[in-house]
Protein backbone atom coordinates (compact mmCIF):
# COMPACT_ATOMS: atom_id res chain seq x y z
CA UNK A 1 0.00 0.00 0.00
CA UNK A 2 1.23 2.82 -0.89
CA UNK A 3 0.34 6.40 -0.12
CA UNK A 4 0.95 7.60 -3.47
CA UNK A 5 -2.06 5.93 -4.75
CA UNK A 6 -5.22 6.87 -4.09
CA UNK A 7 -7.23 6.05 -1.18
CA UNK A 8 -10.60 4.26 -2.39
CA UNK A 9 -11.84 1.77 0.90
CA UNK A 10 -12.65 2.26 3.90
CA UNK A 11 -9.91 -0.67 4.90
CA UNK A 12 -7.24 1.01 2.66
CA UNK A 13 -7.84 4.24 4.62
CA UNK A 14 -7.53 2.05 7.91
CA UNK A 15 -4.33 0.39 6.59
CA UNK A 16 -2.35 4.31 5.90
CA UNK A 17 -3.82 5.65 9.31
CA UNK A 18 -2.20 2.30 11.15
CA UNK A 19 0.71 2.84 8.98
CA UNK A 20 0.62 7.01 10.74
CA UNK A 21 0.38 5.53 14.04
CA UNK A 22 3.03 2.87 13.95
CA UNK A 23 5.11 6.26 12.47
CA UNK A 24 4.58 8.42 15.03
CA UNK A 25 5.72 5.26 17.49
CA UNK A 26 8.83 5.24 15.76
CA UNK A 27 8.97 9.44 16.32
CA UNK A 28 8.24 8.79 19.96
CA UNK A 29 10.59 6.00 20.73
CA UNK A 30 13.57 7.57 19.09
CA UNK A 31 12.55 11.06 20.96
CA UNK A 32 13.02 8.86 23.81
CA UNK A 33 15.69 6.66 22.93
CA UNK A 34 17.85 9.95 22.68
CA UNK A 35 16.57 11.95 25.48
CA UNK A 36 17.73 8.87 27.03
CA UNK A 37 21.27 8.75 25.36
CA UNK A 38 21.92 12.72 26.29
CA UNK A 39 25.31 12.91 27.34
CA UNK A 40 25.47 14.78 30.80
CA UNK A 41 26.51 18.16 29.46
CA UNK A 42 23.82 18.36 26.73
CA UNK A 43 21.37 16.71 29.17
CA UNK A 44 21.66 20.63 31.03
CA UNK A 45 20.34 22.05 27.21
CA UNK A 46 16.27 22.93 28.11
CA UNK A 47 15.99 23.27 24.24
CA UNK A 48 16.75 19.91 23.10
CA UNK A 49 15.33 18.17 26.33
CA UNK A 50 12.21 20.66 25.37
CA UNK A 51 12.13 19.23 21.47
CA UNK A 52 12.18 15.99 22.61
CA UNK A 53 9.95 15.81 25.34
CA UNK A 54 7.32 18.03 22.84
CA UNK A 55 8.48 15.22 20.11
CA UNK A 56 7.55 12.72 22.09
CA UNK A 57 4.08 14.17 23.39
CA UNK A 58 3.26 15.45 19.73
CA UNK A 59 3.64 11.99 18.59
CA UNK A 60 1.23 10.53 21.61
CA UNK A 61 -1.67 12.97 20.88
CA UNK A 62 -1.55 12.13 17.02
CA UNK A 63 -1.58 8.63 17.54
CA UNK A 64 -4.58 9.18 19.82
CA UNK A 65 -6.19 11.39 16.87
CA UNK A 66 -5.68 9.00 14.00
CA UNK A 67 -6.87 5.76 16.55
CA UNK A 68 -10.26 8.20 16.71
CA UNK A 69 -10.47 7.86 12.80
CA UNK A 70 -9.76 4.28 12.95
CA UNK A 71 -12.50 3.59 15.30
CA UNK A 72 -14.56 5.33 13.34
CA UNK A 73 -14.50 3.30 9.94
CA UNK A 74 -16.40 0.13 8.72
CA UNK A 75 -12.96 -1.80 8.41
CA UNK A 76 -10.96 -4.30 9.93
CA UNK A 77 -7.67 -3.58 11.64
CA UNK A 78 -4.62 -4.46 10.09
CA UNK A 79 -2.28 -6.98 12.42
CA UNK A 80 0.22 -4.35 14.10
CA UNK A 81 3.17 -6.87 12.54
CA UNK A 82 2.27 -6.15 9.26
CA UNK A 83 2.21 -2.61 9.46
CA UNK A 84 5.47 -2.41 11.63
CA UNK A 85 7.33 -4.10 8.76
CA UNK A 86 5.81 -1.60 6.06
CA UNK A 87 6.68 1.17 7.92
CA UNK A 88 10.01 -0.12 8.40
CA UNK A 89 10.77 -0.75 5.21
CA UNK A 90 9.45 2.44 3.91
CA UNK A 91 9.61 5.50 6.31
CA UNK A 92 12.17 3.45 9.15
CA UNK A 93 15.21 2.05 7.16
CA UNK A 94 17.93 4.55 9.50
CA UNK A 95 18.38 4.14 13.01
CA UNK A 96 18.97 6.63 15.44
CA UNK A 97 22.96 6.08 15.34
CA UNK A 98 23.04 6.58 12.04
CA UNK A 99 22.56 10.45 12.00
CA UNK A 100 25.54 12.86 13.12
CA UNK A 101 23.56 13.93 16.55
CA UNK A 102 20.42 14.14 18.07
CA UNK A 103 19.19 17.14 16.02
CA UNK A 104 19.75 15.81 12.96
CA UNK A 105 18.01 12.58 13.67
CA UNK A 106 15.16 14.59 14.56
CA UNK A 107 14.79 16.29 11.71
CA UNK A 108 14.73 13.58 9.61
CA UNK A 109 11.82 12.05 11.68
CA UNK A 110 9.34 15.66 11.81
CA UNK A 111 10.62 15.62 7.94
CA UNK A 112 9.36 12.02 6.84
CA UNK A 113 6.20 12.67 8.93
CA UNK A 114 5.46 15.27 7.28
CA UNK A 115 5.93 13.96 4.10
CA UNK A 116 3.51 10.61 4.88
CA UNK A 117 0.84 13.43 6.25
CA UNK A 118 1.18 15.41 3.58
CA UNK A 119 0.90 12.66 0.95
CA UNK A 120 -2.18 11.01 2.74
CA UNK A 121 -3.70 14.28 2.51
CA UNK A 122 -3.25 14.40 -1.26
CA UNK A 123 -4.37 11.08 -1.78
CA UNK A 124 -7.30 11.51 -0.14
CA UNK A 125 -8.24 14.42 -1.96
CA UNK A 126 -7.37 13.18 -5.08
CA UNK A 127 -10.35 10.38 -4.32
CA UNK A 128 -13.60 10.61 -5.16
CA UNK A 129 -14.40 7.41 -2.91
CA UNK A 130 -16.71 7.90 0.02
CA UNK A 131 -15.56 6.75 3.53
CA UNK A 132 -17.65 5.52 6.65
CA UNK A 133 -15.79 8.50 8.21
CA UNK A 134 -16.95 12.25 7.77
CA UNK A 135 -14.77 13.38 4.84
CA UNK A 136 -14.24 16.87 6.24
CA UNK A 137 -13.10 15.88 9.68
CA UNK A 138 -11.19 13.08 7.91
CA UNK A 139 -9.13 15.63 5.97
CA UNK A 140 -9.11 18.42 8.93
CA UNK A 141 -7.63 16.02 10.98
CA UNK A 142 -4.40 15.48 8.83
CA UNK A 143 -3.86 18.47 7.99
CA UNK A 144 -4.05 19.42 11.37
CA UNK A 145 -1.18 16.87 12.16
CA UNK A 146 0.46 17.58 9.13
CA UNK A 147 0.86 21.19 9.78
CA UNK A 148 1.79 19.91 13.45
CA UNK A 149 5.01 18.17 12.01
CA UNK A 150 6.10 21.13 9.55
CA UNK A 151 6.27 23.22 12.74
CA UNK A 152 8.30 20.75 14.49
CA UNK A 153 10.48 20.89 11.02
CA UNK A 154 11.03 24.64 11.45
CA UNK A 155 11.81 24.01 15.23
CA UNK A 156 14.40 21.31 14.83
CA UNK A 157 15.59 23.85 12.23
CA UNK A 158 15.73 26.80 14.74
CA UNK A 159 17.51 24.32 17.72
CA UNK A 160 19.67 23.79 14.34
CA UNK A 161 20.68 26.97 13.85
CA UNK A 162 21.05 28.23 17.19
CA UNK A 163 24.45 25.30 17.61
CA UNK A 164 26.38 26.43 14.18
């Protein structure tokens, strides 16, 4: 399944808002897992302990948001192992050690969110198909989170730019 197509069923729909949620895990336990890994003299810096704590948050309250939508459709879930391996294969294939620092790490993570929001968003306008769930709050929703994740973009830039 891929975002890039249209969205036509109510259980494709499901399958791209699981695939959002196991996402925004991924956000969440790599906000962790380097909160976590802060070496004691950046563990003193309130603005990356700030970004990651409001990472990690952000990414709870969308998952609660897009579970909402889920509930709401005429479809059956998806088993979590299935989606786990399509996100990892599509928006998960670096792991946090990978990057050169915390910051960067991060902003690759608000940066492919925001890319799988702002794709599902397309798709779904791009569809004529009608869904068990209201179209309008459907759409409102994403964007919402979408716009959500190119704010934490331009905050991970600022952090950024603050340390050169």
């Amino acid at each position: 399944m891929s975002v890039s197509q249209r969205v036509g069923t109510d259980h494709q729909l499901a399958r791209l808002l699981q695939i959002g949620i196991v996402l925004e895990e991924v956000v969440e336990a790599r906000a962790h897992h380097h909160y976590q890994s802060l070496e004691p003299e950046s563990a003193s810096d309130p603005d990356i302990e700030d970004l990651l704590a409001d990472a990690a948050e952000e990414s709870a309250t969308h998952r609660e948001r897009l579970e909402a939508l889920i509930d709401d459709l005429d479809a059956e879930s998806i088993p979590f192992e299935d989606i786990e391996t399509l996100v990892e294969a599509q928006y998960a294939q670096t792991k946090p050690e990978d990057f050169d620092g915390v910051l960067y790490d991060q902003l690759c993570n608000e940066e492919t969110a925001y890319k799988f929001y702002d794709d599902l968003v397309a798709a779904i306008e791009a569809s004529d198909a009608r869904f068990s769930v209201d179209r309008e709050r459907l759409l409102e929703t994403l964007r919402s989170i979408r716009e959500e994740e190119a704010a934490g973009v331009e905050e991970v830039t600022k952090v950024m730019e603050t340390r050169e």
